[in-house]
N, C-alpha and C. Protein backbone atom coordinates (compact mmCIF):
# COMPACT_ATOMS: atom_id res chain seq x y z
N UNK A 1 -16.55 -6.41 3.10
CA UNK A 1 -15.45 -5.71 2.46
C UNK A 1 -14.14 -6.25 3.02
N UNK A 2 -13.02 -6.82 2.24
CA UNK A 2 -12.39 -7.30 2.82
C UNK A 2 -10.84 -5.80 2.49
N UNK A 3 -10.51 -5.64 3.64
CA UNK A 3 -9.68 -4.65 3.58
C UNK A 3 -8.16 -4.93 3.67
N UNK A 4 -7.15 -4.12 3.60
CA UNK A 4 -5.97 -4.15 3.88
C UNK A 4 -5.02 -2.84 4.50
N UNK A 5 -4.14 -2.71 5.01
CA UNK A 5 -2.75 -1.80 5.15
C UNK A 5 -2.02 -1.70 4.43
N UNK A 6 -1.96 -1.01 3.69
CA UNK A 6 -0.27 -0.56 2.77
C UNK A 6 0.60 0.54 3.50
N UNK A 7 1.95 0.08 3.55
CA UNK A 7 2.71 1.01 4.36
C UNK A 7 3.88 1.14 3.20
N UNK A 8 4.35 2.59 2.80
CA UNK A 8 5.17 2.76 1.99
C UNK A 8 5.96 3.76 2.51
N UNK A 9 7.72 3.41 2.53
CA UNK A 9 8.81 4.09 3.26
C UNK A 9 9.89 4.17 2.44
N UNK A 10 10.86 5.30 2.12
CA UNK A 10 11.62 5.28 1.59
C UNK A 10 12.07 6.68 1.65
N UNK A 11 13.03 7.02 0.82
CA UNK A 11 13.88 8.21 0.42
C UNK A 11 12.92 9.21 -0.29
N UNK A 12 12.44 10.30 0.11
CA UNK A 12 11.14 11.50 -0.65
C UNK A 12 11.62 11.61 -2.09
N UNK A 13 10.81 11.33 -2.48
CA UNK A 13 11.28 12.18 -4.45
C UNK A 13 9.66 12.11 -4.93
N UNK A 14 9.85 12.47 -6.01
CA UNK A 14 8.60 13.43 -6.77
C UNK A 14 8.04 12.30 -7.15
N UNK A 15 6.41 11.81 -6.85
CA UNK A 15 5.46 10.70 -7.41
C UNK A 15 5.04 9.79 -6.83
N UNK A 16 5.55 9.72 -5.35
CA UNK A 16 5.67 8.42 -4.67
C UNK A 16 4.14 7.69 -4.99
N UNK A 17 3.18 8.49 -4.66
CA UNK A 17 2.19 8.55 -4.25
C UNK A 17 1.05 8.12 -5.56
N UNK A 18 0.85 9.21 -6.34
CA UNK A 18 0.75 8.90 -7.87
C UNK A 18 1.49 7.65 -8.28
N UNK A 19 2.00 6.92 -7.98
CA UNK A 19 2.82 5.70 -8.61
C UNK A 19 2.25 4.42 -7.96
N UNK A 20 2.04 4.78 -6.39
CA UNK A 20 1.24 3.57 -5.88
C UNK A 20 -0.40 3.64 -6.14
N UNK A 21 -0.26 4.75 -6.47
CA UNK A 21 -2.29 4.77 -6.55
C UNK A 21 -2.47 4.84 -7.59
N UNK A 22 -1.60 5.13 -8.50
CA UNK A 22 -1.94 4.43 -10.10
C UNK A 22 -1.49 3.02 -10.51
N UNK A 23 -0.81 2.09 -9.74
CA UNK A 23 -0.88 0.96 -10.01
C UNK A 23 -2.04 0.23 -8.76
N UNK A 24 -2.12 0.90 -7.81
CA UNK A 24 -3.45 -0.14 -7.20
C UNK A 24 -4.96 0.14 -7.84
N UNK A 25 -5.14 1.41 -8.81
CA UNK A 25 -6.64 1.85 -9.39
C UNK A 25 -6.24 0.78 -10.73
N UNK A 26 -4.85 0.44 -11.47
CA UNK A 26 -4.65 -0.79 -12.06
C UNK A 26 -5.06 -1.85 -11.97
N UNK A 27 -5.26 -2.31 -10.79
CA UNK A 27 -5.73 -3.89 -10.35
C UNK A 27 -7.14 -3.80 -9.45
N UNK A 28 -7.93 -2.46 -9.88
CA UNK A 28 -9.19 -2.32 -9.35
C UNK A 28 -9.74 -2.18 -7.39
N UNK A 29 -8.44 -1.70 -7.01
CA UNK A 29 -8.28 -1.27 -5.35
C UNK A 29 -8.51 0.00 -5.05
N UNK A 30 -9.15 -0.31 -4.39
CA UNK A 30 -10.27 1.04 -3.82
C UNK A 30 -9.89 1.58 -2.40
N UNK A 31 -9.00 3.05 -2.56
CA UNK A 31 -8.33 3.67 -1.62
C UNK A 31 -8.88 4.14 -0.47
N UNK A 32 -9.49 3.81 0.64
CA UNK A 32 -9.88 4.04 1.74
C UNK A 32 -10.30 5.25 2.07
N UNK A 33 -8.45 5.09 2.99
CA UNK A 33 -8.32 5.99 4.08
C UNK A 33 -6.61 6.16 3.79
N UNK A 34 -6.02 7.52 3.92
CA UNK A 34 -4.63 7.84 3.07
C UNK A 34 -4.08 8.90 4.19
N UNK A 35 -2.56 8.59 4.61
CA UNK A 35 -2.12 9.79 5.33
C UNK A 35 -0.37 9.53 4.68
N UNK A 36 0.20 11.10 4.67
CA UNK A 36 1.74 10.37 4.55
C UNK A 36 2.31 11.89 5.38
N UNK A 37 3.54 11.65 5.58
CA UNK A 37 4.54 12.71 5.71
C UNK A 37 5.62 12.17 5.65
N UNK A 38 6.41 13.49 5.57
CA UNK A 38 7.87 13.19 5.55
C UNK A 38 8.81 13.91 6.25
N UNK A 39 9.46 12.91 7.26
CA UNK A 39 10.30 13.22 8.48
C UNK A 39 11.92 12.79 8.18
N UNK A 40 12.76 14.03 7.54
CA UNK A 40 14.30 14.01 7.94
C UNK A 40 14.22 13.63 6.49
N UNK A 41 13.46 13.40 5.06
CA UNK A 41 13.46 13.74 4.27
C UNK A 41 13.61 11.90 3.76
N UNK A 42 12.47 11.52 4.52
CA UNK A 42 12.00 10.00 4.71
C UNK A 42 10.65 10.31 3.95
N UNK A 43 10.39 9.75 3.32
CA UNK A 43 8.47 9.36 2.87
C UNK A 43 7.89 8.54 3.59
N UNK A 44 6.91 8.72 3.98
CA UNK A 44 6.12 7.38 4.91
C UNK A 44 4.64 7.77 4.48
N UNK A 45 3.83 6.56 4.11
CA UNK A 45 2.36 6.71 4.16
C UNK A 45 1.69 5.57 4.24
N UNK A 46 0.56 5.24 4.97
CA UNK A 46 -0.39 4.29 5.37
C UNK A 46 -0.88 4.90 4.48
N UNK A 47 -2.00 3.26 3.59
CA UNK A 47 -2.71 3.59 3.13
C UNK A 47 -4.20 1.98 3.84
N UNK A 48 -5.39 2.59 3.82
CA UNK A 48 -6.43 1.87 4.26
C UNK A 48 -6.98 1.16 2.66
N UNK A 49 -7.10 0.63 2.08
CA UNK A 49 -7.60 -0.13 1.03
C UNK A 49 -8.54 -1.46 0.73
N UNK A 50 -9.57 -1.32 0.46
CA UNK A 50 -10.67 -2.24 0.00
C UNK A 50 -10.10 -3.27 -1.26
N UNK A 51 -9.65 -4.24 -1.01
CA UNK A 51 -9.37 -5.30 -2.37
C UNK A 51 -10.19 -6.42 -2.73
N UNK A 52 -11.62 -5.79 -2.49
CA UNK A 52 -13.11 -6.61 -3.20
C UNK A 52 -12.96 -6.35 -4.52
N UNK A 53 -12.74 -5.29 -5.45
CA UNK A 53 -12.62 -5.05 -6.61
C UNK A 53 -11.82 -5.53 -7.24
N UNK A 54 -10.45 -6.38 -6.87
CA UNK A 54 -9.32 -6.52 -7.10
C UNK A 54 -9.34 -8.21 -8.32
N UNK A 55 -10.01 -9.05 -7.43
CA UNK A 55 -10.56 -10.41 -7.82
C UNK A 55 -9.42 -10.71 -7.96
N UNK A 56 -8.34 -11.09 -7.25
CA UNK A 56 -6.91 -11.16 -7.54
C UNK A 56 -6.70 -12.07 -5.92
N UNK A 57 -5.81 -13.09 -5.78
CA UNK A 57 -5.23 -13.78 -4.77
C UNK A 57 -4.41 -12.30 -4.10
N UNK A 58 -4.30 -12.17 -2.34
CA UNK A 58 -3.44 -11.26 -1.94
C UNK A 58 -2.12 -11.24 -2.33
N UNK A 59 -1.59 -12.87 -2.25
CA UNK A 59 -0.13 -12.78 -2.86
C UNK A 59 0.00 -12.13 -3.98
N UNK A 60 -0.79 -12.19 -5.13
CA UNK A 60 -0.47 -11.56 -6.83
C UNK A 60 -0.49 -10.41 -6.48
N UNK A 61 -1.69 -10.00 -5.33
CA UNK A 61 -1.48 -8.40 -5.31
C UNK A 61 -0.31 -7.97 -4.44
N UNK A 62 0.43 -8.36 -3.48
CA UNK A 62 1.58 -8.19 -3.25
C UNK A 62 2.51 -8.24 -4.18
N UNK A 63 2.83 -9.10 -5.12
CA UNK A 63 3.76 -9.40 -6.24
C UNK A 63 3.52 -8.86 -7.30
N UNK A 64 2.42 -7.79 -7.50
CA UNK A 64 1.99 -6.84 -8.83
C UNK A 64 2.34 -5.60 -7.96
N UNK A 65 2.68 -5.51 -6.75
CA UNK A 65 3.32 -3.95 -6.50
C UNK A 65 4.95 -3.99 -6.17
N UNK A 66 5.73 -5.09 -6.78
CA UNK A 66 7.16 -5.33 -6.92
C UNK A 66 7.16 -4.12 -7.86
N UNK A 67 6.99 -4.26 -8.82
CA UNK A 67 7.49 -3.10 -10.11
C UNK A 67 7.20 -1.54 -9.52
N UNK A 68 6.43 -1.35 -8.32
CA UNK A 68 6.30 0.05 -7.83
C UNK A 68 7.77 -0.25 -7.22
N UNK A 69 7.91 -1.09 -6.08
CA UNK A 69 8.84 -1.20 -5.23
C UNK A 69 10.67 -1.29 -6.04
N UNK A 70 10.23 -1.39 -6.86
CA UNK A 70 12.00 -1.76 -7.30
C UNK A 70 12.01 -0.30 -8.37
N UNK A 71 10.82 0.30 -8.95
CA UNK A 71 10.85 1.16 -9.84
C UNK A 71 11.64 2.73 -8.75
N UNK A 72 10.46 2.93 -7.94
CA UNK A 72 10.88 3.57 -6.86
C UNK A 72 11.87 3.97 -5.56
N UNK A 73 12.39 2.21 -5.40
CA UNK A 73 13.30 2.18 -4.68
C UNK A 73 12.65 2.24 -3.17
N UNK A 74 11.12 1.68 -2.88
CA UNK A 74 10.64 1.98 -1.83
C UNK A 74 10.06 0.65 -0.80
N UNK A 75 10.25 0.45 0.29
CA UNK A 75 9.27 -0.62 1.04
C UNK A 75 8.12 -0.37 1.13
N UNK A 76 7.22 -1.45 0.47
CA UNK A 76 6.05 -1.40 0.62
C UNK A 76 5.66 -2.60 1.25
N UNK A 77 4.77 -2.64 2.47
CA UNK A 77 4.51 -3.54 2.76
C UNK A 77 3.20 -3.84 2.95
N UNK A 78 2.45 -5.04 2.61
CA UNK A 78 0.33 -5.12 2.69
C UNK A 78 0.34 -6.18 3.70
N UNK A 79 -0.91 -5.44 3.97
CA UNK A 79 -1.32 -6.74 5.28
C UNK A 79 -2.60 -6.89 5.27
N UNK A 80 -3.33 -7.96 5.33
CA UNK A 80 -4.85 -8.00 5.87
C UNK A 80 -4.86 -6.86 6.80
N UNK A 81 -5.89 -6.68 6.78
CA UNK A 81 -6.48 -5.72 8.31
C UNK A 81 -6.82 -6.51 9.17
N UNK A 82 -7.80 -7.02 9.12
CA UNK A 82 -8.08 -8.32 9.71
C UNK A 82 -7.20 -8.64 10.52
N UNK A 83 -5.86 -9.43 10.02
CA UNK A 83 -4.68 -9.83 10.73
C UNK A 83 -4.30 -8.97 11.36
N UNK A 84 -3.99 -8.09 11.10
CA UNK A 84 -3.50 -6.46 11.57
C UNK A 84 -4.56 -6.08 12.96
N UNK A 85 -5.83 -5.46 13.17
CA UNK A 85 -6.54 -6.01 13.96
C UNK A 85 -6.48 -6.92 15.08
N UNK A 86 -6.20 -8.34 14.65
CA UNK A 86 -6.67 -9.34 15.62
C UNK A 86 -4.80 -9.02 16.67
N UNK A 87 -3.79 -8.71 15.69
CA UNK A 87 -2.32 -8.63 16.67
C UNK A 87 -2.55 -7.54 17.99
N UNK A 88 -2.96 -6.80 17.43
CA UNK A 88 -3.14 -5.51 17.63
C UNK A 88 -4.29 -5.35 19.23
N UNK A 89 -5.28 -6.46 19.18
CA UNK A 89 -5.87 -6.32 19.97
C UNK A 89 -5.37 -7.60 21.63
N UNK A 90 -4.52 -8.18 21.07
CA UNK A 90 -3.77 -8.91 22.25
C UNK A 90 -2.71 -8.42 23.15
């Protein structure tokens, strides 16, 4: 299973959430593991995600969640896990 991190930050408003998980069930990404809150009226949420289903290069799938990011007004950022992992353990 090859996995990833999605980290999404921005200004709270109504959908954040529904907007990223209806465009990653779009490109066939399979939602893990999910936490968010919101501190000082900030959005923040990790998301854990499986992109075996995806059959998509990581870059396209980075560059098919621009239209969340500019629609929303939010940073989203993906990472291997893997990569994420191996930093993480040095």
């Amino acid at each position: 299973m090859t996995k990833a991190l999605i980290s999404v930050t921005g200004l709270d408003t109504t959908g954040i959430i529904a907007r990223v998980a209806t465009r990653l069930a779009e490109m066939n990404i399979n939602i893990l593991d999910i936490t968010q809150t919101i501190l000082g009226g900030y959005f923040t949420m990790m998301m854990v995600v499986d992109l075996d289903g995806a059959h998509m290069e990581f870059s396209a799938i980075d560059e098919a969640l621009q239209s969340v990011r500019d629609e929303m007004k939010m940073a989203i950022h993906i990472q291997r896990m893997d990569i994420f992992d191996a930093m993480h353990r040095i």
